[in-house]
N, C-alpha and C. Protein backbone atom coordinates (compact mmCIF):
# COMPACT_ATOMS: atom_id res chain seq x y z
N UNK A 1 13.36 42.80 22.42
CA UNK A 1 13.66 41.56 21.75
C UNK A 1 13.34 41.73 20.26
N UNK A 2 14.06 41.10 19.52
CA UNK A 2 13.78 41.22 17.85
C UNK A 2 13.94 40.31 17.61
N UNK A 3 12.45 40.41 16.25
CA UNK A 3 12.27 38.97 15.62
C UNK A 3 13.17 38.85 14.23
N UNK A 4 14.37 38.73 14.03
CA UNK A 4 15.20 38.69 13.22
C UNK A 4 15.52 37.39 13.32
N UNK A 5 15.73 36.92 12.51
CA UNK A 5 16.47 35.47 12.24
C UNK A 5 17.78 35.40 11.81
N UNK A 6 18.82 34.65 12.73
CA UNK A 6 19.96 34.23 12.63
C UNK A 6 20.21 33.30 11.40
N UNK A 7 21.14 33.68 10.25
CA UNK A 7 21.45 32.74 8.74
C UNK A 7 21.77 31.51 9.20
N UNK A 8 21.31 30.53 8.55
CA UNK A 8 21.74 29.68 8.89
C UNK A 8 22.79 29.14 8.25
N UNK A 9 23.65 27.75 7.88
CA UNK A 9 24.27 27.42 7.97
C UNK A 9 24.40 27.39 6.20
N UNK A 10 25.78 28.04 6.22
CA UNK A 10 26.58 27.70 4.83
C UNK A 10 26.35 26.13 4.19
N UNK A 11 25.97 26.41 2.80
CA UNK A 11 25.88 25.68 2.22
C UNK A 11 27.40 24.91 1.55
N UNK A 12 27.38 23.99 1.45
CA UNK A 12 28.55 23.37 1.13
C UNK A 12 29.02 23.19 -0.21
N UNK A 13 30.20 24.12 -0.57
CA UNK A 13 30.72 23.82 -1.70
C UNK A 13 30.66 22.29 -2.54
N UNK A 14 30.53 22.04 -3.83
CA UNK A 14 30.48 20.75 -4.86
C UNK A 14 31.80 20.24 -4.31
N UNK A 15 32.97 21.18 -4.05
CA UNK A 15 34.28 20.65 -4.48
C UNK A 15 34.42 20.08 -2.90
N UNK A 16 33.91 20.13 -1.72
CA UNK A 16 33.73 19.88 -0.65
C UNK A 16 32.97 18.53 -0.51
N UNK A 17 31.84 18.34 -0.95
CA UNK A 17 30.81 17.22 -1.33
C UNK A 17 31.98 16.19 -1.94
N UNK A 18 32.48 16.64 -3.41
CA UNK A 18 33.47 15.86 -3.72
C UNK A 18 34.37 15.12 -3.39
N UNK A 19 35.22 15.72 -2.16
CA UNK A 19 35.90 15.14 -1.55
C UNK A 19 35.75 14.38 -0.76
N UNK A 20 34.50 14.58 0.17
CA UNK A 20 34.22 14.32 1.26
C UNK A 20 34.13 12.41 0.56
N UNK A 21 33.11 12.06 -0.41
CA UNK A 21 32.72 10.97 -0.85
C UNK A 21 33.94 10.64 -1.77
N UNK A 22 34.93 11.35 -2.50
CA UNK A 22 36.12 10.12 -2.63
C UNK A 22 36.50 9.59 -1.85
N UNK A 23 37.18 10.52 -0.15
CA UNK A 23 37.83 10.25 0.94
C UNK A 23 36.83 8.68 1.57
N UNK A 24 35.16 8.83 1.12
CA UNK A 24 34.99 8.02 2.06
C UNK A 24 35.21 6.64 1.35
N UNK A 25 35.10 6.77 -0.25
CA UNK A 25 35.27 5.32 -1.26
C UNK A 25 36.87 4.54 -0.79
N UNK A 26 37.35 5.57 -0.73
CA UNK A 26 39.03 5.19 -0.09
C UNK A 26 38.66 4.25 1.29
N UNK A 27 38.16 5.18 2.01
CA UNK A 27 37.90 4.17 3.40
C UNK A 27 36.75 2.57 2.98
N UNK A 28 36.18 2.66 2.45
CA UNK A 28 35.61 1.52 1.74
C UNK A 28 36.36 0.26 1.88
N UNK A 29 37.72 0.68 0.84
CA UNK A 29 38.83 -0.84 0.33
C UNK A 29 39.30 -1.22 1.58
N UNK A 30 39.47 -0.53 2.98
CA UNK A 30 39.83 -1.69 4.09
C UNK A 30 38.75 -2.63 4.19
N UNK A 31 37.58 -2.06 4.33
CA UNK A 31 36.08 -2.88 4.90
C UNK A 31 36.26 -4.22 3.86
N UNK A 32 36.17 -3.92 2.84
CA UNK A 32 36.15 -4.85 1.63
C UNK A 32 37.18 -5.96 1.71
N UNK A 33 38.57 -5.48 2.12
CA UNK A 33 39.80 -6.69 2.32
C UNK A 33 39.55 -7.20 3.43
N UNK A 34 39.06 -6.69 4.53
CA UNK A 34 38.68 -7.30 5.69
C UNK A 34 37.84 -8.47 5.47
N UNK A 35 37.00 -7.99 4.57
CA UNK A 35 35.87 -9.27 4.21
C UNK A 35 36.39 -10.62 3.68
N UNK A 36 36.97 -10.00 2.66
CA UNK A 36 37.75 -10.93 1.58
C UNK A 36 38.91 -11.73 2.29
N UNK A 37 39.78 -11.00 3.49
CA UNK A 37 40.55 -12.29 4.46
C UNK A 37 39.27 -12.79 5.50
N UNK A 38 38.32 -12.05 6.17
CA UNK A 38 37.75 -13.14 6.60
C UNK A 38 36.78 -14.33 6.20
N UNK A 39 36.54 -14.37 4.99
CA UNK A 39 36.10 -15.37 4.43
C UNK A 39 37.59 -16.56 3.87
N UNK A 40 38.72 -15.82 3.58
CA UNK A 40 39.40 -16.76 3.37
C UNK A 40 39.93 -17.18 4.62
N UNK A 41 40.31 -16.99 5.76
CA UNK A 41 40.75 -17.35 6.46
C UNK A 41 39.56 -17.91 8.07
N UNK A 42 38.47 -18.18 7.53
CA UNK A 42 37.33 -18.83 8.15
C UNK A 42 37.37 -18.04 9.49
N UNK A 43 37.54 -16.74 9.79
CA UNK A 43 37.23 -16.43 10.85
C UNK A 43 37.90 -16.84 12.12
N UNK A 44 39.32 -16.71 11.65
CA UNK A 44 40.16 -17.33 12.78
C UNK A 44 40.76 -16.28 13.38
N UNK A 45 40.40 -16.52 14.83
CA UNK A 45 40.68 -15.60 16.03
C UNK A 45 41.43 -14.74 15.96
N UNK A 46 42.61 -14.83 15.70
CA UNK A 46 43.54 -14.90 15.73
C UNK A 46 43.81 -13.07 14.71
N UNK A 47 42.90 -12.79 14.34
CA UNK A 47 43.12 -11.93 12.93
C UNK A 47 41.87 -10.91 13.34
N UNK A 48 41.30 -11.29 14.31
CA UNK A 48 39.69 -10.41 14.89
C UNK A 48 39.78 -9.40 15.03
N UNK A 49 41.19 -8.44 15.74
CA UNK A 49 41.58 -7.11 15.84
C UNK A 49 41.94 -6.40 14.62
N UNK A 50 42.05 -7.15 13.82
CA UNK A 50 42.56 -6.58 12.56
C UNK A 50 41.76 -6.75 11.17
N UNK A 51 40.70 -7.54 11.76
CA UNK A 51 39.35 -7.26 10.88
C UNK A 51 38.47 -6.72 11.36
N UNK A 52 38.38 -6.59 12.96
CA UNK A 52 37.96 -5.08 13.44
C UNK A 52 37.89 -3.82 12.82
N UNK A 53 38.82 -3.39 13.10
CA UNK A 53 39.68 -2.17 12.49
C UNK A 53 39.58 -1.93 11.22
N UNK A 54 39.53 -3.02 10.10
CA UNK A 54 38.70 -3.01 8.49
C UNK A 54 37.52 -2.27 8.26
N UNK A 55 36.79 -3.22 9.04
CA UNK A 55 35.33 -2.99 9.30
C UNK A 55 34.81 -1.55 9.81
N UNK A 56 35.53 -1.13 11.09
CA UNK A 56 35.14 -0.04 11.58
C UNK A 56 35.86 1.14 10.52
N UNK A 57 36.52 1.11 9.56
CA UNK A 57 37.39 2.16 8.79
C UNK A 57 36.26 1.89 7.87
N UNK A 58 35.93 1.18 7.47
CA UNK A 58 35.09 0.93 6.17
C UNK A 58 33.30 1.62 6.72
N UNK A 59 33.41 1.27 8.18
CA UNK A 59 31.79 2.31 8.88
C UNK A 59 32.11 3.67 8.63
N UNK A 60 33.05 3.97 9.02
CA UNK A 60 33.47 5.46 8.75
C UNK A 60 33.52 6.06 7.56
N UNK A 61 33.77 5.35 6.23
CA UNK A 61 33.34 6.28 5.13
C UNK A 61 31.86 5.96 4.87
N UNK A 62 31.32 5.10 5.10
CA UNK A 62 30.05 4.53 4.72
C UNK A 62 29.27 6.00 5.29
N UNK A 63 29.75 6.31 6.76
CA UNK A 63 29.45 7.48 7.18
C UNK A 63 29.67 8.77 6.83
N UNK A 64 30.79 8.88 6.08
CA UNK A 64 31.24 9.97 5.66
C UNK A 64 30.44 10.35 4.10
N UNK A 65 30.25 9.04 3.41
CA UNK A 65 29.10 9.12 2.54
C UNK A 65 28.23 9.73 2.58
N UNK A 66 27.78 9.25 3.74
CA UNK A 66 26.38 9.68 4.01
C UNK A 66 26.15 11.13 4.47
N UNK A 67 27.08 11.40 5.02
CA UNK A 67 26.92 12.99 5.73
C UNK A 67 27.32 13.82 3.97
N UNK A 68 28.17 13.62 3.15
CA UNK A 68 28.11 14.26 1.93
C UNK A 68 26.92 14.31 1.09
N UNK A 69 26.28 13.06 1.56
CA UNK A 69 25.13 13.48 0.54
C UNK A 69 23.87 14.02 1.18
N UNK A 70 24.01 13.81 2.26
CA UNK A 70 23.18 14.91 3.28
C UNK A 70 23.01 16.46 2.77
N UNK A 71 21.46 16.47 2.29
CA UNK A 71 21.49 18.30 2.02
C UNK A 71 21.81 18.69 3.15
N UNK A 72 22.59 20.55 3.11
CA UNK A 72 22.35 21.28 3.84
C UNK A 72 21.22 21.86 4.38
């Protein structure tokens, strides 16, 4: 058996980081219009699947944020 250590994991290019957090500011502007019709439109039923779907696009860069600024 050898005590050698396996490298670990590549560090992530700037231009990688970069993208990663424009891509997620992009996913942002659904979350944000979602908000902005459900306050204008008082939360009517009727529109719930489709301010769903805002919301959860807008978790996903929030996430994608976050994993970019995550050191390696």
């Amino acid at each position: 058996m050898s005590d050698t250590l396996s490298p670990g994991p590549q560090p992530r290019s700037g231009c990688a980081t970069a993208f990663m957090v424009m891509f997620g500011v992009l996913l942002l502007l659904p979350g944000f219009c979602a908000l902005i019709f459900a306050v204008d439109s008082h939360f009517d039923s009727r529109f719930m699947p489709v301010l769903l779907l805002g919301l959860l696009t807008a978790f996903a860069g929030v996430m994608l944020i976050r994993a970019a600024r995550k050191r390696s």
